[in-house]
N, C-alpha and C. Protein backbone atom coordinates (compact mmCIF):
# COMPACT_ATOMS: atom_id res chain seq x y z
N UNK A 1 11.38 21.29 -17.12
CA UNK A 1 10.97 20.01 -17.63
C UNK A 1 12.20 19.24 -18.10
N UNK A 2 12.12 18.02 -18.66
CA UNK A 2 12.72 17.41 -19.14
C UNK A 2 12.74 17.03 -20.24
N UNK A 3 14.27 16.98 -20.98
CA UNK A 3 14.36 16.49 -22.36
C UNK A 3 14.94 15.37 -22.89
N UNK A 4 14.59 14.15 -23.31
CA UNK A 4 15.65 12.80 -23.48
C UNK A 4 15.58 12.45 -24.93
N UNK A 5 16.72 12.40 -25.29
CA UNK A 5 17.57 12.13 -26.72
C UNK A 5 18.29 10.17 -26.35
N UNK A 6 17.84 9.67 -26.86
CA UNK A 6 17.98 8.05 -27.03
C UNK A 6 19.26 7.77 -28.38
N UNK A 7 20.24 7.19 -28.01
CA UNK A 7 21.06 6.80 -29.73
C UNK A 7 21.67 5.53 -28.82
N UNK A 8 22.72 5.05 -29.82
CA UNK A 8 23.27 3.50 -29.41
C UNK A 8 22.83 2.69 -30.15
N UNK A 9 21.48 2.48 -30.59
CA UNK A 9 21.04 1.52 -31.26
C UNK A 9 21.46 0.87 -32.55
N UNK A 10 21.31 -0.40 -32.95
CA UNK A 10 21.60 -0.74 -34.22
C UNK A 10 21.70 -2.70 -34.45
N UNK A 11 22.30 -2.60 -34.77
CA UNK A 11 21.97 -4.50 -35.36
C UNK A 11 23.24 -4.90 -35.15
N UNK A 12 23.43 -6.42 -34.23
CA UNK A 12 23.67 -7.14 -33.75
C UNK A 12 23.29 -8.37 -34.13
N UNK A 13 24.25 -9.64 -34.21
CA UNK A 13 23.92 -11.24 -33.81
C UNK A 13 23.70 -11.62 -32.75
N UNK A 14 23.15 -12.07 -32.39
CA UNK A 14 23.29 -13.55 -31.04
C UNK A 14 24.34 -13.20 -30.76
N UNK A 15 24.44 -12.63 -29.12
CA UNK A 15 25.86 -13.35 -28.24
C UNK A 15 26.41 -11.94 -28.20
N UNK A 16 25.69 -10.82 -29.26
CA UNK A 16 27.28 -9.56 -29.10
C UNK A 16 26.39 -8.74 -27.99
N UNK A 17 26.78 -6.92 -28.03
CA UNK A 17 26.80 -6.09 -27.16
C UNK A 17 26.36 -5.01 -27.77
N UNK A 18 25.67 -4.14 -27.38
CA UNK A 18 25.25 -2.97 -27.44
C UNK A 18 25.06 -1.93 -26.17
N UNK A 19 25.59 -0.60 -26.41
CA UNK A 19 25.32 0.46 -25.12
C UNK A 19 24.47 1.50 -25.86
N UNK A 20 23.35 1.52 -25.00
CA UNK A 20 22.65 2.57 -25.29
C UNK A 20 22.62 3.60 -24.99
N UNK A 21 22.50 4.81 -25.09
CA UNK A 21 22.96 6.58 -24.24
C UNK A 21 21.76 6.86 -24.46
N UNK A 22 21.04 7.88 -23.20
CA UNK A 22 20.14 8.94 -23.16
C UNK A 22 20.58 10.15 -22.66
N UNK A 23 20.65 11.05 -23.47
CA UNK A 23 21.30 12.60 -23.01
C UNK A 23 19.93 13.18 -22.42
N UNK A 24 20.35 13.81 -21.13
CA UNK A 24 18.81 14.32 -20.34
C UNK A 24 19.26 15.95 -20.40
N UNK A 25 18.54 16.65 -20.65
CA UNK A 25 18.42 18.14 -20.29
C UNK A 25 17.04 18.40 -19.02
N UNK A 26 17.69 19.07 -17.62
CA UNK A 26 17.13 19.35 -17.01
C UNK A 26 17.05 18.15 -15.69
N UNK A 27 16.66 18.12 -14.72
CA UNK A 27 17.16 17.18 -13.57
C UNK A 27 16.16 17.10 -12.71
N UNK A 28 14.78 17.11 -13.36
CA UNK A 28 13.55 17.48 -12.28
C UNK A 28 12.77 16.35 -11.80
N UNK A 29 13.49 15.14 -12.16
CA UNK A 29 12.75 13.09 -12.31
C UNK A 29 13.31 12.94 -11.06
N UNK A 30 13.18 12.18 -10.60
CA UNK A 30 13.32 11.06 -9.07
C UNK A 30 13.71 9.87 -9.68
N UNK A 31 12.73 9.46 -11.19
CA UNK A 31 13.37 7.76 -11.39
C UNK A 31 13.50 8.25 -13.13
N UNK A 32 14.54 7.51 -13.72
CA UNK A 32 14.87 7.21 -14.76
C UNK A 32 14.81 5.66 -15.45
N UNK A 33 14.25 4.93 -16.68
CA UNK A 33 13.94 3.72 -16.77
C UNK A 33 14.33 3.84 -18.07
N UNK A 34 14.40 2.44 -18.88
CA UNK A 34 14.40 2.41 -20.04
C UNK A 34 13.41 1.34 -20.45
N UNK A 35 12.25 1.34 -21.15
CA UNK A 35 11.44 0.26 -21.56
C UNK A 35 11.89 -0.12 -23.20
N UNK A 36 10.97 -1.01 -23.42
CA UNK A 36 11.10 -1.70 -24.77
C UNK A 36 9.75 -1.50 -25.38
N UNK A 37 9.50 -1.68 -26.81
CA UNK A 37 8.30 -2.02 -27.45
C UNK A 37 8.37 -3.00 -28.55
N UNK A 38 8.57 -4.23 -28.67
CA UNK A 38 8.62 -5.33 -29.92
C UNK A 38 7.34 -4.99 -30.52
N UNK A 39 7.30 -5.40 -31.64
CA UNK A 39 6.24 -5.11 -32.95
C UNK A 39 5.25 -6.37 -32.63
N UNK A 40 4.03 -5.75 -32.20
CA UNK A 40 2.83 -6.18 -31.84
C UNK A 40 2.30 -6.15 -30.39
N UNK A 41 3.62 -5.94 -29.69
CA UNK A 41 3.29 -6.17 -27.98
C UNK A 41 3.51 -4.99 -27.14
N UNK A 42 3.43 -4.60 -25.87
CA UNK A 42 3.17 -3.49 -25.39
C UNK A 42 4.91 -3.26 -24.52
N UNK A 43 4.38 -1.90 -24.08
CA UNK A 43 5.40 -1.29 -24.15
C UNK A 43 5.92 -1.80 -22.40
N UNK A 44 7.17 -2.83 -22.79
CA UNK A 44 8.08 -3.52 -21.04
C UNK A 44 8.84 -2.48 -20.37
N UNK A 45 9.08 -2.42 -19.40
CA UNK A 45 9.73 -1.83 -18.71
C UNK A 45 11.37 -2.94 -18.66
N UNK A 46 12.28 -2.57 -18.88
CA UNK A 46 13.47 -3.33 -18.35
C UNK A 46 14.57 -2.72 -17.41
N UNK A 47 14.80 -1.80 -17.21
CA UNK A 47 15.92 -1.17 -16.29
C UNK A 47 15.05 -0.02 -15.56
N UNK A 48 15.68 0.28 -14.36
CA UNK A 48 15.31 1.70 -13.85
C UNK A 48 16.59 1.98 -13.21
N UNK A 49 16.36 3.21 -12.61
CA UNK A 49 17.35 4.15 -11.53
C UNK A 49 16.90 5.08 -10.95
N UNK A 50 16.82 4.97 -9.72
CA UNK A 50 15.92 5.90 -8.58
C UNK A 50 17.09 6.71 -7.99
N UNK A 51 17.19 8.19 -8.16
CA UNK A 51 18.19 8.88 -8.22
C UNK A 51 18.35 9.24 -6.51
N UNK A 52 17.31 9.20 -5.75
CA UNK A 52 17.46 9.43 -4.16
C UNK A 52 17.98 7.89 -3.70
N UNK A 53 18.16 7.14 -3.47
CA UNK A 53 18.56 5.74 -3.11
C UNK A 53 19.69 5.21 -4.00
N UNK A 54 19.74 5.60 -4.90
CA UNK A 54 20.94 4.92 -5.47
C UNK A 54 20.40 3.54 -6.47
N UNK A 55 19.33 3.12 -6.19
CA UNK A 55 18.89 2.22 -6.35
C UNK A 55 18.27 1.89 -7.85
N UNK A 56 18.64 0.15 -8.27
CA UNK A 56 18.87 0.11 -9.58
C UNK A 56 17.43 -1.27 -9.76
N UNK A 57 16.59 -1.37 -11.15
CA UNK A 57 15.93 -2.32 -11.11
C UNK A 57 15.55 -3.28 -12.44
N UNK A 58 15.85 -4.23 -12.65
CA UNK A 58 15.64 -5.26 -13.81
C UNK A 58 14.82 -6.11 -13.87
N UNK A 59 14.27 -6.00 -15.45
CA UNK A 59 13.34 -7.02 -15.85
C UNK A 59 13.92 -8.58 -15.68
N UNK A 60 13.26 -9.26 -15.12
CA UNK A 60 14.07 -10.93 -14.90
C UNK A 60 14.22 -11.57 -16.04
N UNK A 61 13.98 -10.61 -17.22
CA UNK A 61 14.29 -11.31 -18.65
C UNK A 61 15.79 -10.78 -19.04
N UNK A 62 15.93 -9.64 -18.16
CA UNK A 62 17.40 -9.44 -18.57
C UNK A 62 18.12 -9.27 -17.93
N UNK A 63 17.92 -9.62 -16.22
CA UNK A 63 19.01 -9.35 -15.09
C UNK A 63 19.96 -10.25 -15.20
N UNK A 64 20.86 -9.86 -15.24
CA UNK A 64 22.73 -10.31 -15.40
C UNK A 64 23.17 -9.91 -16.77
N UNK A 65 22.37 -9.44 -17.50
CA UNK A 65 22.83 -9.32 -18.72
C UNK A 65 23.08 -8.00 -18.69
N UNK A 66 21.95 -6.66 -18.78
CA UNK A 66 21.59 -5.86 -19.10
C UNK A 66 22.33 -4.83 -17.76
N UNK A 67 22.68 -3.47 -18.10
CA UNK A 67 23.31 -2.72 -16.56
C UNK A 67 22.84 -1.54 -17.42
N UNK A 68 22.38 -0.57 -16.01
CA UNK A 68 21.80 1.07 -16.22
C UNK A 68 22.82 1.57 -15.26
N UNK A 69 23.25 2.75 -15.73
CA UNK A 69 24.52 3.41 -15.19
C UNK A 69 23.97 4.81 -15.25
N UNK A 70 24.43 6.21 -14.33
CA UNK A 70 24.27 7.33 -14.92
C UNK A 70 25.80 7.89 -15.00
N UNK A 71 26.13 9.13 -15.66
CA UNK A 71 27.63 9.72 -15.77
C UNK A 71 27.76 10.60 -14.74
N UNK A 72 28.97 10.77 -13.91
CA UNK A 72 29.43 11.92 -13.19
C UNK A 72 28.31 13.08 -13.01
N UNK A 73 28.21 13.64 -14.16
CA UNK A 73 27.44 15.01 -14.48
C UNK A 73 26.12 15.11 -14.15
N UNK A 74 25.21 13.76 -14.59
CA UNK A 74 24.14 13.21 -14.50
C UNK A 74 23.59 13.60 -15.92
N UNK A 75 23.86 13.96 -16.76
CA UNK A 75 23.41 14.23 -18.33
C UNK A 75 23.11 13.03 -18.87
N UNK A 76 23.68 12.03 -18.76
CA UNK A 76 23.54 10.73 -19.64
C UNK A 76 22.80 9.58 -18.59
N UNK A 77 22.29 8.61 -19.21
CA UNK A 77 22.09 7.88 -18.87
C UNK A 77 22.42 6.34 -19.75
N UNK A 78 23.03 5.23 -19.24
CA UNK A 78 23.54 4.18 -20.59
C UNK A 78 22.75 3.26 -19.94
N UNK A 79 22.59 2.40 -21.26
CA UNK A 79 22.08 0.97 -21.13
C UNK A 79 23.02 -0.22 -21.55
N UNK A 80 24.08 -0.63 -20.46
CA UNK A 80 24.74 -1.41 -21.50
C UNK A 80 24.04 -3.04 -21.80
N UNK A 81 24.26 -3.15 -23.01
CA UNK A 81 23.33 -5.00 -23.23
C UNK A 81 24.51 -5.57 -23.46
N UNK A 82 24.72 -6.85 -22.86
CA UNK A 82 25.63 -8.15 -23.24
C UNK A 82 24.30 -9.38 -23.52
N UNK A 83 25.39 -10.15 -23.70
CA UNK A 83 24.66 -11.64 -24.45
C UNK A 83 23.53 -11.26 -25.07
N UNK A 84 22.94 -10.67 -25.67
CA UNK A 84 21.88 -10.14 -26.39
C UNK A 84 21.52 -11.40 -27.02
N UNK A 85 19.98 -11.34 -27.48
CA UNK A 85 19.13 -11.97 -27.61
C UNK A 85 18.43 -12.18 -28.57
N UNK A 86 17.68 -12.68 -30.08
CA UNK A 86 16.89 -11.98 -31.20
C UNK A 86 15.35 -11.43 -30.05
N UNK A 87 14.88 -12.18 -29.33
CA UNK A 87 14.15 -11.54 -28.49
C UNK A 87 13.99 -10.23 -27.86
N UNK A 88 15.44 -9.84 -27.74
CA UNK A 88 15.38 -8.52 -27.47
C UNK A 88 15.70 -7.63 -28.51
N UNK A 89 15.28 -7.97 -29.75
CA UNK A 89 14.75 -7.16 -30.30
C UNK A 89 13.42 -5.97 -30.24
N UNK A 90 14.00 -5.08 -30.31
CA UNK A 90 12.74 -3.66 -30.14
C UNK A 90 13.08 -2.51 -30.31
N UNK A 91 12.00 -1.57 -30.11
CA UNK A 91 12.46 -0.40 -30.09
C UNK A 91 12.68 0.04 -28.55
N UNK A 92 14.22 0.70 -28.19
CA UNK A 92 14.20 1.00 -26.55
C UNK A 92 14.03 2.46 -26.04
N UNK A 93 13.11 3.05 -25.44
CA UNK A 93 12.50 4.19 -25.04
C UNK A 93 13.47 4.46 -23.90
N UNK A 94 14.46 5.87 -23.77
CA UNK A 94 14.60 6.29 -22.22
C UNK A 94 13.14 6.89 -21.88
N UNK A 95 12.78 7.10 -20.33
CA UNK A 95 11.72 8.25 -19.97
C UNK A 95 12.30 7.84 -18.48
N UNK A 96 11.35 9.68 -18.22
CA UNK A 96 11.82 9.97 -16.55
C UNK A 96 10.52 10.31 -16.00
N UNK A 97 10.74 10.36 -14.49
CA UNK A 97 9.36 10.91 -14.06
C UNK A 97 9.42 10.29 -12.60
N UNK A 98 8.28 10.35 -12.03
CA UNK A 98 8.61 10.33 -10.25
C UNK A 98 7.68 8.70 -10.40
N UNK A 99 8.64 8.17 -10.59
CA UNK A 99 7.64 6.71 -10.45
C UNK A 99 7.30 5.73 -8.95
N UNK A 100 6.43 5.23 -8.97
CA UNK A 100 5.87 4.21 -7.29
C UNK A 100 6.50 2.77 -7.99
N UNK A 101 5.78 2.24 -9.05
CA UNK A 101 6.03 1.10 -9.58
C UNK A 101 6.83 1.17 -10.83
N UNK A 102 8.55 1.35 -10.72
CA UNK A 102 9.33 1.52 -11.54
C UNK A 102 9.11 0.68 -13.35
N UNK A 103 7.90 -0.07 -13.08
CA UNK A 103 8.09 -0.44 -14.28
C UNK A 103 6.69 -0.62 -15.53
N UNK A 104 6.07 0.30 -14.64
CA UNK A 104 4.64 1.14 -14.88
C UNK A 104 4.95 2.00 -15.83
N UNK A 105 4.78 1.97 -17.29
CA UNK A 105 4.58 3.57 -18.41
C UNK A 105 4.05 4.93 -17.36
N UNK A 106 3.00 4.73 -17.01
CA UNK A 106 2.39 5.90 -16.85
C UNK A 106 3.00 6.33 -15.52
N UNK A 107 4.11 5.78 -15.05
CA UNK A 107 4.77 6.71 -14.35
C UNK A 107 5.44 7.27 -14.36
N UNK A 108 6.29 7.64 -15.83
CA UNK A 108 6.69 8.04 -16.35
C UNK A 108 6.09 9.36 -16.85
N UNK A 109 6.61 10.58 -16.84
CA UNK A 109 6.32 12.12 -17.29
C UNK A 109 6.80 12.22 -18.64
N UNK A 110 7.94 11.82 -18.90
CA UNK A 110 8.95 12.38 -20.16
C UNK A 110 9.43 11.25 -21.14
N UNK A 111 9.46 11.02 -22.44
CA UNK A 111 9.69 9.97 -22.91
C UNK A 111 10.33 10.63 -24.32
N UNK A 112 11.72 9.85 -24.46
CA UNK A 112 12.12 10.27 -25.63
C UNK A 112 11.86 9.66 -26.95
N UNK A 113 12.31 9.61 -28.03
CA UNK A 113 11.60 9.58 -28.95
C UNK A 113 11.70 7.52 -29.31
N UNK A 114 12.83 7.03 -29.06
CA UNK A 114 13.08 5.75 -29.10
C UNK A 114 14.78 5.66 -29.98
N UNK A 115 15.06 3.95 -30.02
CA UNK A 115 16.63 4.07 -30.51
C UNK A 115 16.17 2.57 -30.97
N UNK A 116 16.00 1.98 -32.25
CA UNK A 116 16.11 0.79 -32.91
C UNK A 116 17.50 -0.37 -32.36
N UNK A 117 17.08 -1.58 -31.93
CA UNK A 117 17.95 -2.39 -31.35
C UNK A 117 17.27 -3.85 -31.93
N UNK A 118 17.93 -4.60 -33.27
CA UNK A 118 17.77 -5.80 -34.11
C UNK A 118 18.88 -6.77 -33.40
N UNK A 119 18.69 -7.26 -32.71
CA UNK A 119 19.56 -8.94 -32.89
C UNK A 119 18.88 -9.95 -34.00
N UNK A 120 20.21 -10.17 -34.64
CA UNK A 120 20.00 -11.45 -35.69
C UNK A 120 20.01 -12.78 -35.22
N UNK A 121 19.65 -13.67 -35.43
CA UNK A 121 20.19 -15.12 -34.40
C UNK A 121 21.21 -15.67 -35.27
């Protein structure tokens, strides 16, 4: 199975940067994503990575901004954020799992616990 540990998070203004890390134990997913949850609204999908294709996918609220990378090893997974937003404020979830519609929860198997991310304006 799989295990994901989320850190990076923390508070930001308007305009700065944050990288997020997910340390994965075990290598048994096809797609890796990172969603969001803001306080009151449901849980977005914003990045993925489909490990057979190479292939990378963004929410149109944050494409050009936002990049999903994995490391050499494949242990990590980062989220880096530029121009950040108070909007993108939330809490950001890694999870893995064999997903059809990369930006579907429930295609997701494994979900780590979350990593707090405040922009101030």
């Amino acid at each position: 199975q799989v295990q994901l540990v989320e850190s990076g998070g923390g508070s930001v203004q308007a305009g700065g940067s944050l990288r997020l890390s997910c340390a994965i134990s075990g290598d048994t997913y096809t797609s890796i994503a990172w969603f969001r949850q803001a306080p009151g609204k449901g849980r977005e999908g914003v990045a993925s990575f489909f490990t057979g294709s190479g292939n990378s996918y963004y929410a149109d609220s944050v494409k050009g901004r936002f990049t999903i990378s994995r490391d050499n090893a494949k242990t990590t997974i980062y989220l880096s954020m530029n121009s950040l937003k108070p909007e993108d404020t939330a809490t950001y979830y890694c999870a893995a799992g064999y997903a059809r519609n990369w930006h579907t929860p429930s295609d997701y198997m494994y979900w780590g616990r979350g990593t707090q991310v405040t922009v101030s304006p």
